[in-house]
Protein backbone atom coordinates (compact mmCIF):
# COMPACT_ATOMS: atom_id res chain seq x y z
CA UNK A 1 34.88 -46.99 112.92
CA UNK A 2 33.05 -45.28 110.54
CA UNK A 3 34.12 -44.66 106.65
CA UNK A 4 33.38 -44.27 103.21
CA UNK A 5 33.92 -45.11 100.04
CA UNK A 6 34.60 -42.42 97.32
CA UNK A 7 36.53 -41.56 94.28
CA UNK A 8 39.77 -39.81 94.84
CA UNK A 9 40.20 -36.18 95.21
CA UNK A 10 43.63 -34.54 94.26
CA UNK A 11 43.99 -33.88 97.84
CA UNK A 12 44.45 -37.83 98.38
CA UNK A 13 47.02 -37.98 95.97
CA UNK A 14 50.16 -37.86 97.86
CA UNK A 15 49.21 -40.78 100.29
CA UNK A 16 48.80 -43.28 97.81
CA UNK A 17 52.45 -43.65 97.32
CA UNK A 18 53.36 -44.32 101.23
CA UNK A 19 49.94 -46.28 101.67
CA UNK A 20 51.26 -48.69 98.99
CA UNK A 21 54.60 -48.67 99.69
CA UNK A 22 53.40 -49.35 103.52
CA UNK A 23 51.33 -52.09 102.19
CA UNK A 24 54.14 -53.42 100.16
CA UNK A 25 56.24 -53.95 103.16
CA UNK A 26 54.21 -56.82 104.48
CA UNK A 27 54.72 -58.85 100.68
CA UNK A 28 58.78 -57.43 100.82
CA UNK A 29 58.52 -59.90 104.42
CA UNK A 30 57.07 -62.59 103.07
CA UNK A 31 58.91 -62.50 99.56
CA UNK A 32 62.29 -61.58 100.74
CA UNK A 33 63.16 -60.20 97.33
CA UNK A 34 66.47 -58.72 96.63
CA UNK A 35 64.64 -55.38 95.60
CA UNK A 36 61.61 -54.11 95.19
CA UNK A 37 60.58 -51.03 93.18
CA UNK A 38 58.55 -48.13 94.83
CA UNK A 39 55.39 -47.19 94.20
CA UNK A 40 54.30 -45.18 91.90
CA UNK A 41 53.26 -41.53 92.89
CA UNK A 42 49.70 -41.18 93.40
CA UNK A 43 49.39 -38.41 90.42
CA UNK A 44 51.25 -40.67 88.21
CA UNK A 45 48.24 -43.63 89.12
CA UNK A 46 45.73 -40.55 88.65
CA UNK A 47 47.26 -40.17 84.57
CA UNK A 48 46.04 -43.24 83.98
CA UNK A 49 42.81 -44.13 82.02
CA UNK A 50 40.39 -45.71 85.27
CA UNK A 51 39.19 -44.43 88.13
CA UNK A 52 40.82 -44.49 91.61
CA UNK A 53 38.40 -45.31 94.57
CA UNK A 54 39.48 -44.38 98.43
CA UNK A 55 38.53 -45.35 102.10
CA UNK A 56 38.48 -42.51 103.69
CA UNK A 57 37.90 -42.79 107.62
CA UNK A 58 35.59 -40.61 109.57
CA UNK A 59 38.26 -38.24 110.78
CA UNK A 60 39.73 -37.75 106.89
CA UNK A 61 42.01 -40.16 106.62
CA UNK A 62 42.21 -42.03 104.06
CA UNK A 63 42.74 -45.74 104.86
CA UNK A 64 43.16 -47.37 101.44
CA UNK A 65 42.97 -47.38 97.91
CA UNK A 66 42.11 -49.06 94.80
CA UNK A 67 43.60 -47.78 90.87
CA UNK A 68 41.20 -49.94 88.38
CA UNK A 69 42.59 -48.99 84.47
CA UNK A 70 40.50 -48.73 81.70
CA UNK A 71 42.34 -49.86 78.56
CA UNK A 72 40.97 -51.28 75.19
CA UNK A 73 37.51 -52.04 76.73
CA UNK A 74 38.90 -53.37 79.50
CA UNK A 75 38.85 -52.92 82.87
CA UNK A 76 41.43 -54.46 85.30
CA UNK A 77 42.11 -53.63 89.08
CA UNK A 78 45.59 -52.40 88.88
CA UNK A 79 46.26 -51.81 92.69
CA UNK A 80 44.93 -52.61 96.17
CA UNK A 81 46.38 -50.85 99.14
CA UNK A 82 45.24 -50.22 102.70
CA UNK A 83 47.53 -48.73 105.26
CA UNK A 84 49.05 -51.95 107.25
CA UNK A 85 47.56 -49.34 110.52
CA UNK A 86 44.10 -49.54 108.80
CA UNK A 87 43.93 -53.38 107.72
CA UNK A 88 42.41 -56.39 108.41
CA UNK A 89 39.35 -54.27 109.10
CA UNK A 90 37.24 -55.12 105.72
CA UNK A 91 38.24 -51.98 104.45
CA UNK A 92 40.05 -53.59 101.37
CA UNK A 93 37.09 -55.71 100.64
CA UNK A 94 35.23 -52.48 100.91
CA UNK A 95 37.25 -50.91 98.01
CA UNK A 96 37.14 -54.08 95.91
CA UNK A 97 33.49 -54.34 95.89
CA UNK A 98 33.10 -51.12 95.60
CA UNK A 99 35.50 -51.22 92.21
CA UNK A 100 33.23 -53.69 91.06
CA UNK A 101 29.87 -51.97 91.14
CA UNK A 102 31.26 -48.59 89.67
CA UNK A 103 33.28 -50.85 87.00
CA UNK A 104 29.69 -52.44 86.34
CA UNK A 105 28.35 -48.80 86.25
CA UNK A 106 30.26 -48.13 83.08
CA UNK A 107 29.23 -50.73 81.39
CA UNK A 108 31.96 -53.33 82.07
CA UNK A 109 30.60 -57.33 82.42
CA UNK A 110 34.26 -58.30 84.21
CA UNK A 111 37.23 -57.00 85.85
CA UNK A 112 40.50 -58.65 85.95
CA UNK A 113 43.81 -58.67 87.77
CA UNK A 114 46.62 -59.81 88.41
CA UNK A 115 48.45 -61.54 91.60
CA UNK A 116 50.28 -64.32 93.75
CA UNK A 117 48.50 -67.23 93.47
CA UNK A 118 49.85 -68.47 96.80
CA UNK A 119 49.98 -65.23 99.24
CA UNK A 120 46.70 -64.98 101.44
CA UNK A 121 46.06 -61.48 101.04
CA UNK A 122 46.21 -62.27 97.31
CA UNK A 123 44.47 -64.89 95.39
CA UNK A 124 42.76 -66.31 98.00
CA UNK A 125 41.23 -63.23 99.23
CA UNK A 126 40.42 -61.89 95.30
CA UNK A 127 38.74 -66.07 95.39
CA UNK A 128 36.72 -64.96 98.66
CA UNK A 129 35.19 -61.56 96.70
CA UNK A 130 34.36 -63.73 93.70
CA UNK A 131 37.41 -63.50 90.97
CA UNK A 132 38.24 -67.03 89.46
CA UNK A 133 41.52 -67.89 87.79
CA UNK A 134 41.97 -67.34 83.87
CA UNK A 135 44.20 -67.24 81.35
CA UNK A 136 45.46 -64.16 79.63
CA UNK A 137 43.55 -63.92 76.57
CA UNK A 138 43.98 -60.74 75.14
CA UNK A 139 47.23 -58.61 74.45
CA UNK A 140 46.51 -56.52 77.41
CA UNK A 141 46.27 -59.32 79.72
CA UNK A 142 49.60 -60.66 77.38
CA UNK A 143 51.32 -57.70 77.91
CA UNK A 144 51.20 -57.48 81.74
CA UNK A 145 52.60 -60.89 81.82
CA UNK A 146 55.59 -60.04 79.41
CA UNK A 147 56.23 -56.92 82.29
CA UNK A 148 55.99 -59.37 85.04
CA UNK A 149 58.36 -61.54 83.22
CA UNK A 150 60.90 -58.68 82.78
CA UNK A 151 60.39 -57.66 86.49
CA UNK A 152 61.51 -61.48 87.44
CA UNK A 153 58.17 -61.82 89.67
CA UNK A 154 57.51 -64.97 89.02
CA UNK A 155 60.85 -65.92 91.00
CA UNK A 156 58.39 -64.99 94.07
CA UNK A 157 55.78 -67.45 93.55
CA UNK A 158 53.16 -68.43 90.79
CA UNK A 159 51.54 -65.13 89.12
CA UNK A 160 47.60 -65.39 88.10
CA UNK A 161 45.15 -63.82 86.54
CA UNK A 162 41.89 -63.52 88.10
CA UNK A 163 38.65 -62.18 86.58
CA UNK A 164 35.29 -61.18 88.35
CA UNK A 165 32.52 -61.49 86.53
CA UNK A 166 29.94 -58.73 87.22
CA UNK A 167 26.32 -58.90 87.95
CA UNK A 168 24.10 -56.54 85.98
CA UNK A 169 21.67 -54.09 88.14
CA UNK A 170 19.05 -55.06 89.98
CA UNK A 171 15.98 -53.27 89.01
């Protein structure tokens, strides 16, 4: 099937919400948590300093999404959804490589982010597109742990950061 990648529109807005919390559903499985907060609404991700990136299939649809945040000359993939209808189809890889060039477009020599170190779809798939475990080293990175911590996520299964480091241009 046929589809591109693009940055968001306002009229893709409202599906990022049900995408992720769609997407969510298959970690809420696996984790079993007591709760689980909704996501966030997709205007509330588009208030953000970043850039939001879509799949969109050949019909319109949008398949997927990925919310990378631009903070104190930093740039860190905040979220990675795809539709569970529209995954296992490359189309999240799509998004995360295509976060990666545009992040190297504006100037950025890494991304980072931050996930379960033991959940397929996580770590080990961020290890398969080239991110590589490090340790938070600036108050950013610091303060997304302390959130984490407050959420209780850790109770879930080992949180890490990973970092991509990003190839300049060719010529």
């Amino acid at each position: 099937m046929a589809a591109s990648v693009r940055f968001a529109r306002s009229r893709d807005l409202d599906a990022f919400e049900k995408i992720e919390n769609d997407a969510d559903r298959l970690l809420i499985n696996k984790l079993k948590p007591d709760d689980w907060a909704a996501a966030p609404t997709g205007a509330n991700r588009a208030s953000e300093p970043g850039f939001i990136l879509v799949v969109e299939l050949h019909d319109g649809h949008v398949a997927g999404f990925v919310h990378v945040l631009e903070v104190d000359g930093i740039c860190h993939l905040e979220q990675l959804s795809v539709a569970p209808g529209d995954g296992r189809k490359g189309w999240g890889r799509a998004l995360v490589e295509a976060a990666k060039i545009q992040a190297r477009k504006r100037g950025y020599h890494r991304i980072s982010l931050r996930t379960y170190a033991d959940i397929p779809w996580n770590a080990p798939f961020y290890a398969s597109a080239g991110f590589v475990e490090e340790e938070p080293a600036t108050q950013f990175h610091r303060s997304l742990v302390g959130i984490e911590n407050e959420l209780g996520l850790d109770r879930y299964g080992r949180r890490v950061q990973m970092v991509a480091h990003l190839e300049a241009p060719g010529p």
